[in-house]
N, C-alpha and C. Protein backbone atom coordinates (compact mmCIF):
# COMPACT_ATOMS: atom_id res chain seq x y z
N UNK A 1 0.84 -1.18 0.00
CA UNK A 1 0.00 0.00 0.00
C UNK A 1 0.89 1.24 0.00
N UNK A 2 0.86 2.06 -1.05
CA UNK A 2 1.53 3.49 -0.57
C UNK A 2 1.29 4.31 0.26
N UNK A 3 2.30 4.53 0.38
CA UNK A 3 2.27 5.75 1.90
C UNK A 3 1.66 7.08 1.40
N UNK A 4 0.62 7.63 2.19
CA UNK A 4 -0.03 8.65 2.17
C UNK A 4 1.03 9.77 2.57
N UNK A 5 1.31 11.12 1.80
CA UNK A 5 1.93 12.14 2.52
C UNK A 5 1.07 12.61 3.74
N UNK A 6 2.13 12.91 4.30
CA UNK A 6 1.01 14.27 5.53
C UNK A 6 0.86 15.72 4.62
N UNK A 7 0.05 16.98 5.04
CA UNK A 7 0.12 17.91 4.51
C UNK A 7 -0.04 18.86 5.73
N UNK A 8 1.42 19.10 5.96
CA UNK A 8 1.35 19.98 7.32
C UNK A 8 1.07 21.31 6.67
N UNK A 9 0.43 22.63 7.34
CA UNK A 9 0.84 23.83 6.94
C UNK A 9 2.18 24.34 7.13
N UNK A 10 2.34 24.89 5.77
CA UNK A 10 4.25 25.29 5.74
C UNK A 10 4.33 26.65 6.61
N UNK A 11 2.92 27.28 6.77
CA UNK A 11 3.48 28.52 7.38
C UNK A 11 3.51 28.21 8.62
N UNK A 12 2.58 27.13 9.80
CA UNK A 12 2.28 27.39 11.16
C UNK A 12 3.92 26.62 11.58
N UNK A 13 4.32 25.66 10.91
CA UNK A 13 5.71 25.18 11.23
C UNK A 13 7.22 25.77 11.10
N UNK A 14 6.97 27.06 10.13
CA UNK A 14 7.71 27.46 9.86
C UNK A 14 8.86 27.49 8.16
N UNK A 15 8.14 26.61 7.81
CA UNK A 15 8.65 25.82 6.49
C UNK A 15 8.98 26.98 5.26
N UNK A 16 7.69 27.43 5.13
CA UNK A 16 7.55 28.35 4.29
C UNK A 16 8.96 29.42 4.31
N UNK A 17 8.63 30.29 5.37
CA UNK A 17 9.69 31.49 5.21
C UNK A 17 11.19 30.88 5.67
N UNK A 18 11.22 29.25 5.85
CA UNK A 18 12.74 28.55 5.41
C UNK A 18 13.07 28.70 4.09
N UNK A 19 12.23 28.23 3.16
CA UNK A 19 12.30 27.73 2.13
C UNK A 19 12.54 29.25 1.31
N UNK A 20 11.78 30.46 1.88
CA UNK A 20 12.02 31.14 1.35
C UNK A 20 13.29 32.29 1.39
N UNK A 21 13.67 31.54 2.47
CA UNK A 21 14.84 32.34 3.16
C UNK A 21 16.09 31.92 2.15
N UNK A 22 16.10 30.35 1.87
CA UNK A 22 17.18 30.03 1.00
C UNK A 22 17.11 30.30 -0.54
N UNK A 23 16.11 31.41 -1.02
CA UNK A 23 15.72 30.77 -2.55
C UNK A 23 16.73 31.37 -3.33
N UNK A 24 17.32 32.53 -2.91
CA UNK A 24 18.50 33.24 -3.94
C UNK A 24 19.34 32.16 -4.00
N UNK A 25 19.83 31.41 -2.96
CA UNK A 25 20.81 30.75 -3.00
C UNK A 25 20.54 29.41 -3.48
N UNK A 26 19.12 29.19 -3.55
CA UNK A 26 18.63 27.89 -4.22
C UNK A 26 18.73 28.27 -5.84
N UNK A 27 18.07 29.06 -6.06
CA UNK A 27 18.08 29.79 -7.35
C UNK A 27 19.16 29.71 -8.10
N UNK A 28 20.80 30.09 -7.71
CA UNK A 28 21.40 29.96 -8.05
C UNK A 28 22.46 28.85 -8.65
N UNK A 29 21.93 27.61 -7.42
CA UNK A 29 22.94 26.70 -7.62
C UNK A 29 21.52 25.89 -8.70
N UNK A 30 20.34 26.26 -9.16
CA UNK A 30 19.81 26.00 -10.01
C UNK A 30 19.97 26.35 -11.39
N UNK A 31 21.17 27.54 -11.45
CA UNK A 31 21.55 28.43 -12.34
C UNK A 31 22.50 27.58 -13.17
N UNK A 32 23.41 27.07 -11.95
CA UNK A 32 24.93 26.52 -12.42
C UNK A 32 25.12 25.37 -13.01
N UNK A 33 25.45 25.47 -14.47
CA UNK A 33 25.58 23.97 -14.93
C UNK A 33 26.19 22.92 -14.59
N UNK A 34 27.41 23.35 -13.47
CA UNK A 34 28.03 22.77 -12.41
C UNK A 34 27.72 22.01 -11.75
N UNK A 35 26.43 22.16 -10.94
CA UNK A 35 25.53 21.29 -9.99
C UNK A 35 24.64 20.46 -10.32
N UNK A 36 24.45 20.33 -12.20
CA UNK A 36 23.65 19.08 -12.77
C UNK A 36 24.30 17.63 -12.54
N UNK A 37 23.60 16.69 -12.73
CA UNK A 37 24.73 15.37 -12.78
C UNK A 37 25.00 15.52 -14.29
N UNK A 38 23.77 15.89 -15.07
CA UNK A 38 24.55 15.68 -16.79
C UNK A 38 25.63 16.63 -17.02
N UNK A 39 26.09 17.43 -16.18
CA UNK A 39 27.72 18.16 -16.96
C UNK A 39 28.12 17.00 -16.59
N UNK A 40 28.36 16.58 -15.52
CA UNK A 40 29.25 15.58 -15.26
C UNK A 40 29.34 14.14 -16.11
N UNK A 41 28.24 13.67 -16.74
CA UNK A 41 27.87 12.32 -16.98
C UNK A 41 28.11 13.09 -18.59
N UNK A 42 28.78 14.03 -18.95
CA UNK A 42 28.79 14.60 -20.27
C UNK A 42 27.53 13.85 -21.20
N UNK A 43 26.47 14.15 -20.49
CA UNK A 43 25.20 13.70 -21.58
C UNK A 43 24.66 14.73 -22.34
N UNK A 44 25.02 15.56 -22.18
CA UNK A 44 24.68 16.74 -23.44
C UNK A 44 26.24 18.13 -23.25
N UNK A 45 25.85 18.84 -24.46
CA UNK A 45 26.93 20.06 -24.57
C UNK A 45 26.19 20.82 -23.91
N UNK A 46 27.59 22.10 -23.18
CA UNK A 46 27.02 22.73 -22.10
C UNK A 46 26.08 24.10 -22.60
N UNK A 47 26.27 24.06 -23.97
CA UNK A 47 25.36 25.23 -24.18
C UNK A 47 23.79 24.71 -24.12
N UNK A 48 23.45 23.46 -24.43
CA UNK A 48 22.27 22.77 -23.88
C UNK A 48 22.13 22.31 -22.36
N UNK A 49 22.99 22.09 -21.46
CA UNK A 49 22.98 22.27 -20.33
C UNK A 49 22.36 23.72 -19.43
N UNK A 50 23.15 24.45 -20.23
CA UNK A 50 23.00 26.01 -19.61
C UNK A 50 21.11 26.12 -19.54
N UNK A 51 20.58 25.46 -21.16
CA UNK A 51 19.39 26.07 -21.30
C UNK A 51 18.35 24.97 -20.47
N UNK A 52 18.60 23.75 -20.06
CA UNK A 52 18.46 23.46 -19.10
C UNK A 52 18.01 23.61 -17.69
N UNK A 53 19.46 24.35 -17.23
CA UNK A 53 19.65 25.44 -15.97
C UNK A 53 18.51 26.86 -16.13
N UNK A 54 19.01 27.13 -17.13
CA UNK A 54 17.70 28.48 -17.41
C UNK A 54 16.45 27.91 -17.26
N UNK A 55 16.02 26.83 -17.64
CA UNK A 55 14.28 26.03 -18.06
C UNK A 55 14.09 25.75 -16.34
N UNK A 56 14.93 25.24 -15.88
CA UNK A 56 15.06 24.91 -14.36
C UNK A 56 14.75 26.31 -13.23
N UNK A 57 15.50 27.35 -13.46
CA UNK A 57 15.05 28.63 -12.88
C UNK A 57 13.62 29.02 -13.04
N UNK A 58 13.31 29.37 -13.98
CA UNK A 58 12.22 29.58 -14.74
C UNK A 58 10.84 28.56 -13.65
N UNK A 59 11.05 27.32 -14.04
CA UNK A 59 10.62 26.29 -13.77
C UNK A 59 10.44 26.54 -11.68
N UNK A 60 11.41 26.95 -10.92
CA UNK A 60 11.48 26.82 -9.94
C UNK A 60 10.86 28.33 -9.34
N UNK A 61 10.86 29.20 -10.01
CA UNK A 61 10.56 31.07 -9.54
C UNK A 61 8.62 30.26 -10.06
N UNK A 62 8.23 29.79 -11.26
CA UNK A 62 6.96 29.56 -11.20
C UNK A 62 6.09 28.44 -9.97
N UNK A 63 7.11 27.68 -9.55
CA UNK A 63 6.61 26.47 -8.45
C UNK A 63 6.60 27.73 -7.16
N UNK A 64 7.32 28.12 -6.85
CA UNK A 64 7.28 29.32 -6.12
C UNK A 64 6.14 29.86 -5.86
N UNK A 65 6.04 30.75 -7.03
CA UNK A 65 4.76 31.76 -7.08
C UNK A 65 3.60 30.88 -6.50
N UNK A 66 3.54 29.05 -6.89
CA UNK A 66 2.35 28.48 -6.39
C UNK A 66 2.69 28.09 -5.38
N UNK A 67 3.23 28.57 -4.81
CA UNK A 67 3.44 27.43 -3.11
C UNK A 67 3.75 26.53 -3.01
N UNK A 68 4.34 25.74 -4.40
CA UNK A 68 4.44 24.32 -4.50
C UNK A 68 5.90 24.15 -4.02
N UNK A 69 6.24 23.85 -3.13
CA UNK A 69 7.33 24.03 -2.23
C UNK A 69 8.11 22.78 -2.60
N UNK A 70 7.45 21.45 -2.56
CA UNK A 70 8.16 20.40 -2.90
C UNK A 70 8.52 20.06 -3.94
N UNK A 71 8.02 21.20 -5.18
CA UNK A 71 8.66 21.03 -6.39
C UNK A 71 9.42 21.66 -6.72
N UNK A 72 9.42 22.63 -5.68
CA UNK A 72 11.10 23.51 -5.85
C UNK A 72 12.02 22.89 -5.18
N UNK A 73 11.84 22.32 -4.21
CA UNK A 73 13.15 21.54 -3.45
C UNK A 73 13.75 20.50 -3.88
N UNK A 74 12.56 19.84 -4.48
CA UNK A 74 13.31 18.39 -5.40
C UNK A 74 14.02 19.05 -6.27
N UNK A 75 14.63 19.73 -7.00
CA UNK A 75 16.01 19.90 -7.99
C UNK A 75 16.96 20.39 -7.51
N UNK A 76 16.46 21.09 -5.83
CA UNK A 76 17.51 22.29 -5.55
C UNK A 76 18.13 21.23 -4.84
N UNK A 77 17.46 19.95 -4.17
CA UNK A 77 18.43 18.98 -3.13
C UNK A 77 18.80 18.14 -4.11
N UNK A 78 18.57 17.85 -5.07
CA UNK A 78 19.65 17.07 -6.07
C UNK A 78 20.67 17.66 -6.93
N UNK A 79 20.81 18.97 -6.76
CA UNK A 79 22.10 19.93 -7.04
C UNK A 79 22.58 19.66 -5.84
N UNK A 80 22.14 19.63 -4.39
CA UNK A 80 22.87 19.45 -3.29
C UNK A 80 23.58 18.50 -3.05
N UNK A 81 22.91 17.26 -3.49
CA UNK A 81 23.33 15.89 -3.93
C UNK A 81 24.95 15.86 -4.71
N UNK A 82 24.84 16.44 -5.81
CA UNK A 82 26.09 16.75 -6.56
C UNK A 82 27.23 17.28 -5.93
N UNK A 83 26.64 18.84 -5.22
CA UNK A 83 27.48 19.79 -4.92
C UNK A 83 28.54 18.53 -3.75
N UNK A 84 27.47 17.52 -2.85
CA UNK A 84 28.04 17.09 -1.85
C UNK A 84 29.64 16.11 -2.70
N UNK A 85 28.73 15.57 -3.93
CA UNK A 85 29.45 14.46 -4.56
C UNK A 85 31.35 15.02 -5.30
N UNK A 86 31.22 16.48 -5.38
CA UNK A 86 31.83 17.57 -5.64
C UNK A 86 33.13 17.69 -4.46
N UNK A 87 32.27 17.97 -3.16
CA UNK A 87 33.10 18.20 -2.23
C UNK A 87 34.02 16.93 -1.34
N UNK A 88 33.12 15.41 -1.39
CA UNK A 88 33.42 14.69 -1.15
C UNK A 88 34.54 13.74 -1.93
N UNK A 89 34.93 13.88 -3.27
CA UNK A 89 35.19 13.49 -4.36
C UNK A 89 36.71 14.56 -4.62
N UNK A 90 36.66 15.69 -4.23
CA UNK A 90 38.00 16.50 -4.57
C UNK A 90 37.76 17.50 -5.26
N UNK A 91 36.36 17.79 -6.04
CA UNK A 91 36.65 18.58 -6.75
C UNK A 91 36.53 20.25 -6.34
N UNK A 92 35.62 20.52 -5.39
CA UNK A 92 35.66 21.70 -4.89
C UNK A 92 36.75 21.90 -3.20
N UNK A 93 37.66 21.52 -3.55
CA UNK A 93 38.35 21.36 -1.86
C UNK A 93 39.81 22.43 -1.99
N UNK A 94 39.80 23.22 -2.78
CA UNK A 94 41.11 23.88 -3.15
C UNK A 94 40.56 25.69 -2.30
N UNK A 95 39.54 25.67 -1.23
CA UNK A 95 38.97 26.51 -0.19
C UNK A 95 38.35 27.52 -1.41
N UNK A 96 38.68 28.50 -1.13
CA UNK A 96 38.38 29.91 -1.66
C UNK A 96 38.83 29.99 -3.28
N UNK A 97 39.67 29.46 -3.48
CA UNK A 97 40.77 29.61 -5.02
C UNK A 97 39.84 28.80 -6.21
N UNK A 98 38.96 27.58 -5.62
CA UNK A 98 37.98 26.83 -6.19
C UNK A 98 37.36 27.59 -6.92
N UNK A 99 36.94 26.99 -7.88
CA UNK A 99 35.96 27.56 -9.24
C UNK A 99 34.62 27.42 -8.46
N UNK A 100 34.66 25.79 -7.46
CA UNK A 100 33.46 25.94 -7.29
C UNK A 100 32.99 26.20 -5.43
N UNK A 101 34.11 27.22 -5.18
CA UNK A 101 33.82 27.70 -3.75
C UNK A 101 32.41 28.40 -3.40
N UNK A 102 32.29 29.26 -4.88
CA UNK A 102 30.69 29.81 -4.80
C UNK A 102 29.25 28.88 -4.31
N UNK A 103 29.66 27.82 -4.66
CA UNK A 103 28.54 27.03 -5.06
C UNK A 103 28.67 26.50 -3.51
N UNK A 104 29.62 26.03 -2.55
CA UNK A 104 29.77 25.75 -1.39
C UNK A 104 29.24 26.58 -0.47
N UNK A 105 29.29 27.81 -0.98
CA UNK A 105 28.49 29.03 -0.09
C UNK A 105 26.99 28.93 -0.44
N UNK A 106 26.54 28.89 -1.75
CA UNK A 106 25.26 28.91 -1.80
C UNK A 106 24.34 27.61 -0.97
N UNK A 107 25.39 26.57 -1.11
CA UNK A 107 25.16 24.95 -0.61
C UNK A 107 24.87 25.57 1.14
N UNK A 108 25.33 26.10 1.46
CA UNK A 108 25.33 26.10 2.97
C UNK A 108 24.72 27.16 3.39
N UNK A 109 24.19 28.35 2.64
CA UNK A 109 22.73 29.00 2.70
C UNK A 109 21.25 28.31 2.87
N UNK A 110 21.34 27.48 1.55
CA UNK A 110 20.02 26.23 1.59
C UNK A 110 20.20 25.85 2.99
N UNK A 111 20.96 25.02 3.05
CA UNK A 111 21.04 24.19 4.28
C UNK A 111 20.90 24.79 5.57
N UNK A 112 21.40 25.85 5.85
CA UNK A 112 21.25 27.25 7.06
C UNK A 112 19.64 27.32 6.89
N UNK A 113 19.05 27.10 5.70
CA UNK A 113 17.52 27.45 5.64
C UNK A 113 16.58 26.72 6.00
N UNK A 114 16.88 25.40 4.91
CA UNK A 114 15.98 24.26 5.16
C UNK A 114 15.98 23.44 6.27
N UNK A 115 17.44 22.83 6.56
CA UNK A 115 17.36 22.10 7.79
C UNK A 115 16.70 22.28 9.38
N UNK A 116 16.78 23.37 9.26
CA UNK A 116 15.85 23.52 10.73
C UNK A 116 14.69 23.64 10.63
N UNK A 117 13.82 23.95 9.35
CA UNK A 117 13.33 23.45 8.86
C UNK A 117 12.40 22.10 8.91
N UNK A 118 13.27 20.88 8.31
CA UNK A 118 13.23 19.53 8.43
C UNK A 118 13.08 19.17 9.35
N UNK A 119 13.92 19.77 10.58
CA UNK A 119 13.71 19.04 11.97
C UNK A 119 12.83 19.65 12.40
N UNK A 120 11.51 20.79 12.31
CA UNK A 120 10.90 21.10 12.97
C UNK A 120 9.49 20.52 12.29
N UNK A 121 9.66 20.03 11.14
CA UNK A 121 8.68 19.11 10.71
C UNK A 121 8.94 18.02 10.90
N UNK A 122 9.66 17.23 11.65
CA UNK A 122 10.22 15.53 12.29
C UNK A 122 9.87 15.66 13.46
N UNK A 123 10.29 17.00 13.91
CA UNK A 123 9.61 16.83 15.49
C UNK A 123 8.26 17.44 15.44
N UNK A 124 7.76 17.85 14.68
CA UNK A 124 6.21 18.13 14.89
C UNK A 124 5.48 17.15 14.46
N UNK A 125 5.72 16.60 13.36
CA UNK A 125 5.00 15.72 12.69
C UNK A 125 5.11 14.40 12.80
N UNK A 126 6.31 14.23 12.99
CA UNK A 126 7.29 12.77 13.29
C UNK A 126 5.85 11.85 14.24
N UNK A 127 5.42 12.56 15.28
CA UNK A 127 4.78 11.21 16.37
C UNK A 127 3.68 11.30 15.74
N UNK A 128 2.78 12.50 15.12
CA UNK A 128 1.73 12.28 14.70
C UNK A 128 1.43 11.10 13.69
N UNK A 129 2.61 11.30 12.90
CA UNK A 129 2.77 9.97 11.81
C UNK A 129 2.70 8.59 12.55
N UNK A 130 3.15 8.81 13.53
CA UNK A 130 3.32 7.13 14.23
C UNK A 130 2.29 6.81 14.56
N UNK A 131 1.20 7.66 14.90
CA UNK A 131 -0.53 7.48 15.28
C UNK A 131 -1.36 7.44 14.59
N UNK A 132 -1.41 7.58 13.02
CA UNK A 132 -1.72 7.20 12.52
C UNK A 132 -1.04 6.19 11.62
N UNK A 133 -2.49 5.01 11.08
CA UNK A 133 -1.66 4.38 10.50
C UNK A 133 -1.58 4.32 8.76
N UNK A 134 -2.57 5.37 8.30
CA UNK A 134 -2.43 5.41 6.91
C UNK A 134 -1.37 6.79 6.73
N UNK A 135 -0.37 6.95 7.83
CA UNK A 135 0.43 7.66 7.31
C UNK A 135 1.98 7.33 8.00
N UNK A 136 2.64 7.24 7.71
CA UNK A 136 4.29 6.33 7.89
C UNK A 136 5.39 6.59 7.60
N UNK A 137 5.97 6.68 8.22
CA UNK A 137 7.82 7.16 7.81
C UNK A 137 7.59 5.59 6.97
N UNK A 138 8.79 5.85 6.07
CA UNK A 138 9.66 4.89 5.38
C UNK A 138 10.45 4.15 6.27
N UNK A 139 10.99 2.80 5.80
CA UNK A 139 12.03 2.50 7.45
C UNK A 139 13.47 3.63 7.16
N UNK A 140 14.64 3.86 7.66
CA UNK A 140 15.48 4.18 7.87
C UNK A 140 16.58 3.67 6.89
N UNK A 141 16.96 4.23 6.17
CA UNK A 141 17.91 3.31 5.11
C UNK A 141 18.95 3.21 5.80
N UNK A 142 20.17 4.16 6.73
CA UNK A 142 21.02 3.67 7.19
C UNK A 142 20.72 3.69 8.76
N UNK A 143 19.74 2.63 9.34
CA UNK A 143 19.82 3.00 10.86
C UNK A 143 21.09 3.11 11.75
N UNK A 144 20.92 3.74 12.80
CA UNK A 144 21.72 4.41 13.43
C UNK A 144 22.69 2.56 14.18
N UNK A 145 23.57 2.58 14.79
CA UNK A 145 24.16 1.08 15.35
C UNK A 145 23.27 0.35 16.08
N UNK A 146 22.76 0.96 17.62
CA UNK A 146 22.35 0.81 18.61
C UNK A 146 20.56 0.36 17.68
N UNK A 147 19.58 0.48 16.47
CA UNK A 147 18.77 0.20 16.02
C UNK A 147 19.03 -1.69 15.98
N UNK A 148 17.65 -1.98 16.46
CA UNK A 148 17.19 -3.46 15.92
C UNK A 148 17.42 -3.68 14.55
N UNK A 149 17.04 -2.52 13.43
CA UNK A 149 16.89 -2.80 11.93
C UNK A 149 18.43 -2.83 11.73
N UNK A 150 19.72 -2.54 12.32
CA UNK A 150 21.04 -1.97 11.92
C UNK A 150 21.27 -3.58 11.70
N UNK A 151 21.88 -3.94 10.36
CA UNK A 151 22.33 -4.96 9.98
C UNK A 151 23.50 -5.98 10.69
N UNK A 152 24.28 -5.25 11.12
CA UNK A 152 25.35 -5.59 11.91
C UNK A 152 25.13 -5.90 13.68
N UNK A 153 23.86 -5.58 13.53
CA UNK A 153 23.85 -5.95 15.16
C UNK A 153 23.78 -7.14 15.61
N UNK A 154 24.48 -8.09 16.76
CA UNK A 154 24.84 -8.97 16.85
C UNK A 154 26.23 -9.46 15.97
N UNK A 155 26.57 -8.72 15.10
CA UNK A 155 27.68 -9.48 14.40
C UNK A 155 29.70 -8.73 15.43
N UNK A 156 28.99 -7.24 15.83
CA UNK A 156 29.72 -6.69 16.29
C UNK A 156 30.32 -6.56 17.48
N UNK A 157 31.05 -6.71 18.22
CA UNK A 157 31.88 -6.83 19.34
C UNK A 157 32.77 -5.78 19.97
């Protein structure tokens, strides 16, 4: 059976003026052909990339205007996705001198925005979900050690 979303209000939690707090800086790393996976996966030339990035802005200032909040975040956290794959990987780690130091700043605006954010919809919403039952977290993909679901438990010493 699929899981039903919840539909909290974004303004009484606070969500809203998160989301809107990060959007220049969401905006931007929506800008950068940098933060697609296709520059990287060279699946198209970057002057079709760019227009892309432009269709994507465009695309994200109109989800905006409707409140549609989760359709602006899904592209801006899979540029985040990248940016992470970026920093973890070597390619933005040369500090300030980096081509893509900008994009590390904009990365950590979002995140200054949204994340508290997230946790104030986990802790608001989080138990309500557990009381009902047509609505459900997913299990935990990497549970924490000390979890029953953690794969390794019992194997470890």
């Amino acid at each position: 059976m699929p899981c039903r979303r919840a539909q909290p209000s974004s303004t009484a939690d606070g969500t809203t003026p998160a989301i809107l707090s990060g959007q220049v800086e969401s905006l931007r790393l929506l800008e950068s052909p940098f933060y697609r996976g296709d520059y990287w996966a060279s699946r198209a030339d970057l002057k079709t990339i760019q227009r892309w990035c432009a269709a994507d802005v465009r695309r994200g200032q109109a989800v905006l205007a409707e409140n549609r909040y989760e359709d602006f975040l899904d592209p801006v956290l899979w540029r985040l996705t990248v940016l992470r794959n970026q920093i973890a990987h070597g390619c933005v780690t040369y500090g300030s001198r980096s081509k893509g130091f900008p994009g590390v700043l904009d990365g950590l605006g979002v995140l200054r925005s949204v994340v508290p954010a997230f946790e104030r919809l986990t802790t608001t919403w989080g138990l309500k979900l557990n009381d009902d039952p047509e609505l459900q977290w997913e299990p935990l993909p990497y549970p924490r050690l000390e979890s029953v679901r953690h794969p390794a438990l019992g194997r470890l010493s």
